[in-house]
C-alpha atoms as a PDB file:
ATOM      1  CA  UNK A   1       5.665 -10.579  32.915  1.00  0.00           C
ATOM      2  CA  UNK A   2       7.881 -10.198  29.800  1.00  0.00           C
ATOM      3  CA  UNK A   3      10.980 -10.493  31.965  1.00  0.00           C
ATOM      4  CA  UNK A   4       9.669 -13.716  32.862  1.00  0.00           C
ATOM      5  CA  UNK A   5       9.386 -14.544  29.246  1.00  0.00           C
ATOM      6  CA  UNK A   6      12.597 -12.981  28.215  1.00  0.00           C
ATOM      7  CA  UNK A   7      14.442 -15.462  31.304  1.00  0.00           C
ATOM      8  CA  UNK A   8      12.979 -18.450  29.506  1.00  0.00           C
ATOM      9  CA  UNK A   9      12.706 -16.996  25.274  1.00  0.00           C
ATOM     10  CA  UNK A  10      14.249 -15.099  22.642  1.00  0.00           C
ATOM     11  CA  UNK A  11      11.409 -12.465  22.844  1.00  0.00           C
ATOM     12  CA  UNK A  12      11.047 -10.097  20.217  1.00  0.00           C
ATOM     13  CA  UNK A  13       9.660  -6.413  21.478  1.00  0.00           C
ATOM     14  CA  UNK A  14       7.219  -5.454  17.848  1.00  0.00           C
ATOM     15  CA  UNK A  15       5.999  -2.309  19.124  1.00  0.00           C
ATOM     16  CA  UNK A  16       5.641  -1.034  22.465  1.00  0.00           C
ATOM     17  CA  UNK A  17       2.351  -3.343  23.413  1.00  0.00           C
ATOM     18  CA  UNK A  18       3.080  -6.239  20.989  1.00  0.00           C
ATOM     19  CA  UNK A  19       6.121  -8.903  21.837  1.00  0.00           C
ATOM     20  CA  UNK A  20       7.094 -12.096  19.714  1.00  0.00           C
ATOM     21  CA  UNK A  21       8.300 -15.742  19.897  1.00  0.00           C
ATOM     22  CA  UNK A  22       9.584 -18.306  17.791  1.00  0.00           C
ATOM     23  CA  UNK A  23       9.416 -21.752  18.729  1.00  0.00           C
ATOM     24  CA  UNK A  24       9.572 -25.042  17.016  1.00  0.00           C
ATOM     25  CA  UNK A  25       6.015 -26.499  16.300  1.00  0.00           C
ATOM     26  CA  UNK A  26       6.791 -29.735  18.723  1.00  0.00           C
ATOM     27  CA  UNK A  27       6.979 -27.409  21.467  1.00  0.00           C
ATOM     28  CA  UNK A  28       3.710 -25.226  20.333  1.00  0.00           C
ATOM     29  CA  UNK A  29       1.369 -26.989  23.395  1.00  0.00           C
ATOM     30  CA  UNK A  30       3.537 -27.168  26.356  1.00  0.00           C
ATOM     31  CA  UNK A  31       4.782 -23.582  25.777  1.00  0.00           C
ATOM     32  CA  UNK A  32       1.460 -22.093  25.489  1.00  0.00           C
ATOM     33  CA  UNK A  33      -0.276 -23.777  28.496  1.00  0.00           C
ATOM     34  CA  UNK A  34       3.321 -22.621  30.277  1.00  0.00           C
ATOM     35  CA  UNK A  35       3.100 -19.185  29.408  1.00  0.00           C
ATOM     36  CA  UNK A  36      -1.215 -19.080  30.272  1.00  0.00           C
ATOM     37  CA  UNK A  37      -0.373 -20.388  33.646  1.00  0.00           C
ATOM     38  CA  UNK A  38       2.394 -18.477  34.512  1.00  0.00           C
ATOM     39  CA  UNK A  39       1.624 -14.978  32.850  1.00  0.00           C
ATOM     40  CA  UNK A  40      -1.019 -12.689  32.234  1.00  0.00           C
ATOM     41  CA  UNK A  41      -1.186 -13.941  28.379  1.00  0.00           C
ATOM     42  CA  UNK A  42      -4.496 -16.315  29.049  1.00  0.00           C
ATOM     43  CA  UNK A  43      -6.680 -15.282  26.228  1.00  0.00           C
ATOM     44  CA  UNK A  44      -5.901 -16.698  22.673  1.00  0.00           C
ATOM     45  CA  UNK A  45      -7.030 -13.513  20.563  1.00  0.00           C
ATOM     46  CA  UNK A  46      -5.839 -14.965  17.089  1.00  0.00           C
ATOM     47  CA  UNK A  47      -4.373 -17.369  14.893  1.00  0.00           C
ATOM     48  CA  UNK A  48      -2.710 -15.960  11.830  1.00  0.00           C
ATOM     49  CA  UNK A  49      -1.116 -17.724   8.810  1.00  0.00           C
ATOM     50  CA  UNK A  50       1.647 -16.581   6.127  1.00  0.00           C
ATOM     51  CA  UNK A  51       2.377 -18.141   3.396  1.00  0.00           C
ATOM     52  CA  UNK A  52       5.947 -18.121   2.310  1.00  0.00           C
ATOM     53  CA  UNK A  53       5.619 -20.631  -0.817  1.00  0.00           C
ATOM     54  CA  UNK A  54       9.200 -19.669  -1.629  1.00  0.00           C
ATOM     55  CA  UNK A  55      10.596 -21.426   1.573  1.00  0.00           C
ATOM     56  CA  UNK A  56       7.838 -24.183   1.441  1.00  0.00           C
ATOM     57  CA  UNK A  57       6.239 -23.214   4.762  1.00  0.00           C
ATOM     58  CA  UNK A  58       3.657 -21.645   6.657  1.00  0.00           C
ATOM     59  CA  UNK A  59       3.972 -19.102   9.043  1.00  0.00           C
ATOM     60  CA  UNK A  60       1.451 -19.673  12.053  1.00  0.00           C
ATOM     61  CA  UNK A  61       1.033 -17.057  14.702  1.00  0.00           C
ATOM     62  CA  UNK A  62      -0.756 -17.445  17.596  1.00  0.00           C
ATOM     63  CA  UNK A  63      -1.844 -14.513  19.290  1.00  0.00           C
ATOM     64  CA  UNK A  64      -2.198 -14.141  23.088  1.00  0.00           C
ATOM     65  CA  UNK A  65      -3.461 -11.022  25.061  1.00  0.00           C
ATOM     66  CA  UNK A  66      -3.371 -10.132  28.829  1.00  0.00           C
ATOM     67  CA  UNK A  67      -6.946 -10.141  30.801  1.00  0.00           C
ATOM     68  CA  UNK A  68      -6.139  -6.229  31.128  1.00  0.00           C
ATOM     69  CA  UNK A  69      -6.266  -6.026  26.968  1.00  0.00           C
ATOM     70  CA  UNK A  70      -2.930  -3.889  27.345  1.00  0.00           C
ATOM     71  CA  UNK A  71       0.073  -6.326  25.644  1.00  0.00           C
ATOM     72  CA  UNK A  72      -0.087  -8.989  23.006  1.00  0.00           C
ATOM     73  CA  UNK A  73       2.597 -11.906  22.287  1.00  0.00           C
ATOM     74  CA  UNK A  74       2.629 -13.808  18.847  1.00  0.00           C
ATOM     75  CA  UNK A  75       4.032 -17.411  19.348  1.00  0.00           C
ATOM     76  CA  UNK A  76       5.267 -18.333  16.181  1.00  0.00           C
ATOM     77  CA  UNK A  77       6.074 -21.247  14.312  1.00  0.00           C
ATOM     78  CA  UNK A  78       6.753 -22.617  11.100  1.00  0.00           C
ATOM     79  CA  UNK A  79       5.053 -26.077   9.448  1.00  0.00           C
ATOM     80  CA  UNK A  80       6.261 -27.496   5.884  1.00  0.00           C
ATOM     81  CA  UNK A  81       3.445 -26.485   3.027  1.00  0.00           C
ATOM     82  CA  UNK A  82       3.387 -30.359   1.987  1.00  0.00           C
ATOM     83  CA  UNK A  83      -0.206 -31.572   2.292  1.00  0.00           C
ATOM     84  CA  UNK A  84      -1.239 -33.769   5.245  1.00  0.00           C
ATOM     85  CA  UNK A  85       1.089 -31.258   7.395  1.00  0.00           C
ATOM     86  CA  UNK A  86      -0.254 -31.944  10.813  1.00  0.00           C
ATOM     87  CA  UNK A  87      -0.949 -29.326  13.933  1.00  0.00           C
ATOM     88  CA  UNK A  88      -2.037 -29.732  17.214  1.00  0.00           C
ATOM     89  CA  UNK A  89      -5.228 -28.325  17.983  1.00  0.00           C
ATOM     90  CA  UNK A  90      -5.642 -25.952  20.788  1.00  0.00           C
ATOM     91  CA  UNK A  91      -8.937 -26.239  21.603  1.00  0.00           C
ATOM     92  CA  UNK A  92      -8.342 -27.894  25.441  1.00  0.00           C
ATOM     93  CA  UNK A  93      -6.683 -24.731  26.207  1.00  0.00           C
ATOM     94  CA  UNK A  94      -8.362 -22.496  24.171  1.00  0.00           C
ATOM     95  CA  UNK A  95     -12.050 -23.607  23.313  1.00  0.00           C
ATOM     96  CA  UNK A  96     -12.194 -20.817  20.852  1.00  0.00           C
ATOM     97  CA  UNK A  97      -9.285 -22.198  18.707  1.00  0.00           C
ATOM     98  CA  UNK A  98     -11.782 -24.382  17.385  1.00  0.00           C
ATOM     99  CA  UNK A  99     -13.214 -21.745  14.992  1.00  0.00           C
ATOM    100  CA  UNK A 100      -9.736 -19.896  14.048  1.00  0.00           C
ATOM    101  CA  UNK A 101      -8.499 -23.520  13.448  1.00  0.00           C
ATOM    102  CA  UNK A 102     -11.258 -24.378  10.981  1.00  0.00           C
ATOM    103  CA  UNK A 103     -11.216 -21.093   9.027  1.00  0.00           C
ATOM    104  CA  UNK A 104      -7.321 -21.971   8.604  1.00  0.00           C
ATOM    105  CA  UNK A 105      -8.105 -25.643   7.791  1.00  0.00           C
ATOM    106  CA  UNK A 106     -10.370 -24.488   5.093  1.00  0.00           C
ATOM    107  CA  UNK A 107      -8.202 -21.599   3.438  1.00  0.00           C
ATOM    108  CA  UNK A 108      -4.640 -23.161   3.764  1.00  0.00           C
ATOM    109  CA  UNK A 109      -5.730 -26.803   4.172  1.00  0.00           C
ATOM    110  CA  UNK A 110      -3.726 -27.342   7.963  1.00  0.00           C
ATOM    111  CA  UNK A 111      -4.715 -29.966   9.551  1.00  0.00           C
ATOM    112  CA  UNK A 112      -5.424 -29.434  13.269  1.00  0.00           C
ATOM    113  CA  UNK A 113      -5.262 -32.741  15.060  1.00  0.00           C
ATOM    114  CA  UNK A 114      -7.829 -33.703  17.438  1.00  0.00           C
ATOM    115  CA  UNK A 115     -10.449 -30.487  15.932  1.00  0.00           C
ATOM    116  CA  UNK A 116     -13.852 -32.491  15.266  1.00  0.00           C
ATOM    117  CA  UNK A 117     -14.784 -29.475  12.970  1.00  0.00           C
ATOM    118  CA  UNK A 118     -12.860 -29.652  10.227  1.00  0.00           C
ATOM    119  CA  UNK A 119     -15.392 -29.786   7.635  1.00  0.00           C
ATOM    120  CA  UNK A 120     -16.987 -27.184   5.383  1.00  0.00           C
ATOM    121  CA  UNK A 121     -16.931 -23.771   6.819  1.00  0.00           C
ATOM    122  CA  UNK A 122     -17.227 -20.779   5.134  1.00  0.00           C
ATOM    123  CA  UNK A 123     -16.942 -22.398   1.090  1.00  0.00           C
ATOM    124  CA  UNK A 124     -19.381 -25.128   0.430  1.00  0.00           C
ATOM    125  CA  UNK A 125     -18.510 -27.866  -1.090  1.00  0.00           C
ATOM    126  CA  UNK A 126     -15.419 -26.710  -2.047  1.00  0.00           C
ATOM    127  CA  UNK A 127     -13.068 -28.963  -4.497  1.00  0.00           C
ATOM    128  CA  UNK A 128     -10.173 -26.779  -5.224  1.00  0.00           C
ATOM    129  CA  UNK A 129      -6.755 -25.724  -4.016  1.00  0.00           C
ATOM    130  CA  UNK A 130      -7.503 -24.027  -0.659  1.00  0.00           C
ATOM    131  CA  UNK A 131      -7.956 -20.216  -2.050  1.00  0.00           C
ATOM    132  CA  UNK A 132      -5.601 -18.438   0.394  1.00  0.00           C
ATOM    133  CA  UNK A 133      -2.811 -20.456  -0.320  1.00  0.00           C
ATOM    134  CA  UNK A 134      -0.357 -18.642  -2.976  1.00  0.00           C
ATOM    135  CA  UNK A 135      -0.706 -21.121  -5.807  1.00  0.00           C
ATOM    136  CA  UNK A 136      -4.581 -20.522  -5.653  1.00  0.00           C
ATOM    137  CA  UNK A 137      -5.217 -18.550  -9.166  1.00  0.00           C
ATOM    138  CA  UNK A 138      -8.122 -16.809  -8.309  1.00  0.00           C
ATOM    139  CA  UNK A 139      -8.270 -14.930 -11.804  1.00  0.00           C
ATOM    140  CA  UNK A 140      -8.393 -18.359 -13.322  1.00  0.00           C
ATOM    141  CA  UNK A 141     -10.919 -19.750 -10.886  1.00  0.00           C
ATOM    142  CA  UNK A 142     -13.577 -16.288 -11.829  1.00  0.00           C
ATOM    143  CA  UNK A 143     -13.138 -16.977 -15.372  1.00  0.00           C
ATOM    144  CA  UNK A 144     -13.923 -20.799 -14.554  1.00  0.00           C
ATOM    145  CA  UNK A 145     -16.908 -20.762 -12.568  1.00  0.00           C
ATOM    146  CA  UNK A 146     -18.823 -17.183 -12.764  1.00  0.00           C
ATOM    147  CA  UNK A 147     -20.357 -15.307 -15.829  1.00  0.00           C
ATOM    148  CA  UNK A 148     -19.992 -12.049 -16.478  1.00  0.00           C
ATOM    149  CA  UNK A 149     -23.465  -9.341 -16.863  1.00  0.00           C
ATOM    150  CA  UNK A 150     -24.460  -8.981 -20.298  1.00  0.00           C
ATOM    151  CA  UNK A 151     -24.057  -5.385 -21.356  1.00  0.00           C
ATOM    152  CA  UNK A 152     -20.680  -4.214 -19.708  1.00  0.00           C
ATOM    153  CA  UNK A 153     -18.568  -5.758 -22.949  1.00  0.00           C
ATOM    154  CA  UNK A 154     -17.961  -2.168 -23.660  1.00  0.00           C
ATOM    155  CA  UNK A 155     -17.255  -0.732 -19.606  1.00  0.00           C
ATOM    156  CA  UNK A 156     -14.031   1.381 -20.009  1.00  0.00           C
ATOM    157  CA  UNK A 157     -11.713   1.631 -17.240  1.00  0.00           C
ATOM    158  CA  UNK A 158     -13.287   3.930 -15.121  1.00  0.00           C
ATOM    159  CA  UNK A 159     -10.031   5.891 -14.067  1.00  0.00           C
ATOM    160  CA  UNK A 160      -9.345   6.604 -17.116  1.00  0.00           C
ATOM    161  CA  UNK A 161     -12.522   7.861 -17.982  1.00  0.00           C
ATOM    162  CA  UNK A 162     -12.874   9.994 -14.742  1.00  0.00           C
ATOM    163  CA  UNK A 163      -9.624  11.781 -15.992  1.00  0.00           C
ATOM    164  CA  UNK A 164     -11.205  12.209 -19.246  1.00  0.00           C
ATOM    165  CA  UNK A 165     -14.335  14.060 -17.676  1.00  0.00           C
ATOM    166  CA  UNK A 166     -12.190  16.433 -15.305  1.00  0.00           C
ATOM    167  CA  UNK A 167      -9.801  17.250 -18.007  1.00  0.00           C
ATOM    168  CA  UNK A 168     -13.192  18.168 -20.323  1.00  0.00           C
ATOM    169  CA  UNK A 169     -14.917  20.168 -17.548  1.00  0.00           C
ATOM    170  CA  UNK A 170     -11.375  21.960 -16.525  1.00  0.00           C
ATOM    171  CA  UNK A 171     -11.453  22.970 -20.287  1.00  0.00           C
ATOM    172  CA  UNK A 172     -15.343  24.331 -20.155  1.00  0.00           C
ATOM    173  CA  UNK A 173     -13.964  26.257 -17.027  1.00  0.00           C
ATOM    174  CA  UNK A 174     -11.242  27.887 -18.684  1.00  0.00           C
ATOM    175  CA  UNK A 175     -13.041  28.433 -21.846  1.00  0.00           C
ATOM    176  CA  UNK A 176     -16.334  30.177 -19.585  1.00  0.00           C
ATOM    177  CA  UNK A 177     -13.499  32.063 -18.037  1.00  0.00           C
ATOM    178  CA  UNK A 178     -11.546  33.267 -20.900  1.00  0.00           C
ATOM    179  CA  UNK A 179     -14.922  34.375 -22.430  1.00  0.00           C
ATOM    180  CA  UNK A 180     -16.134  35.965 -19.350  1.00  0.00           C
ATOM    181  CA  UNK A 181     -12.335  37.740 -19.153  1.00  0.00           C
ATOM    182  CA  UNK A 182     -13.050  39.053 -22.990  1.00  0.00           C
ATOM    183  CA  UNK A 183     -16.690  40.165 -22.239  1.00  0.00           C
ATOM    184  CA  UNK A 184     -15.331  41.996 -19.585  1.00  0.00           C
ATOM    185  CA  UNK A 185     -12.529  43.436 -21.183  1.00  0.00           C
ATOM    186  CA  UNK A 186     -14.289  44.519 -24.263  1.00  0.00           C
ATOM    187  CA  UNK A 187     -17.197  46.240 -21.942  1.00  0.00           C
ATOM    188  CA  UNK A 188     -14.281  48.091 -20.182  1.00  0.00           C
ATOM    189  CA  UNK A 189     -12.991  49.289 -23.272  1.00  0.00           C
ATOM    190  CA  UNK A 190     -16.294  50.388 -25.175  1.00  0.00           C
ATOM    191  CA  UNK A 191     -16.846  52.175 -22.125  1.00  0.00           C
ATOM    192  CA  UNK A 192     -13.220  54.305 -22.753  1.00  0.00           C
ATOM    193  CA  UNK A 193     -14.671  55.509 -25.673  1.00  0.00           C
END
């Protein structure tokens, strides 16, 4: 099977069960129904997005696995960032794209040609930058939209007090133990006499 795939791609081996593609994003359809109807790679397990802001694309990564469950290949391509970026949905090949696809649509804002479901998902009426995309401040959007509990103005960093409260009960230790030493010690030697 991944002879097959290494006569007709550039296939990456990952690990010893998981193998890798790269293919241009015009090509993503007609090489995935090729490799699901000529190899044992029929079920679509995953589709998985990267960021890389820096180069002004997105990573997508379609994972397949074998009926047996024993080898996955990521198909991978590479879209611009630019809004309106269009992808062709999977969902005649794969009916469960349509879920993967929509979870994607809603955090990075793809847009999956020919998915029906592209509408609010997981974040309800949700008006901002899509939050897994890298330019998504998420400190700023906390501070924005939730309020803090009364009462926990004054919360130290609990790490810091942990270390505090070891280094204070190592101390009792030692000081128990150094008195316990001199108790000793001093019964030992009014015994001598």
């Amino acid at each position: 099977m991944i002879t097959l795939l290494k006569q007709r791609y550039d296939v990456i081996e990952k690990g010893p069960r998981l193998f890798k593609i790269q293919i241009e994003a015009a090509h993503l359809i007609d090489t995935l129904s090729s490799i699901s109807a000529t190899t044992d790679f029929i079920t679509l397990s995953q589709i998985a997005c990267a960021d890389w802001i820096e180069e002004e694309l997105f990573s997508l990564n379609y994972i397949l696995t074998t009926t047996q469950r024993n080898a996955n290949l990521m198909v991978e391509i590479h879209i611009p960032r630019d809004e309106g970026t269009q992808v062709p949905t999977l969902m005649q090949l794969f009916p469960q794209a349509e879920v993967m696809e929509r979870e994607l649509h809603e955090m990075y804002g793809i847009d999956f040609v020919g998915n029906p479901t592209l509408y609010d998902f997981a974040l309800e009426h949700w008006e901002e930058i899509p939050p897994m995309r890298r330019e998504f401040d998420t400190l700023a959007y906390v501070n924005e939209h939730f309020d803090f509990k009364g009462g926990r103005e004054d919360n130290k960093d609990v790490k810091v007090e942990m270390k505090r409260r070891r280094a204070e009960a190592k101390a009792r230790k030692a000081e128990e133990a150094a008195k316990q030493e001199a108790s000793s010690n001093k019964e030992a030697h009014d015994g001598d006499q």
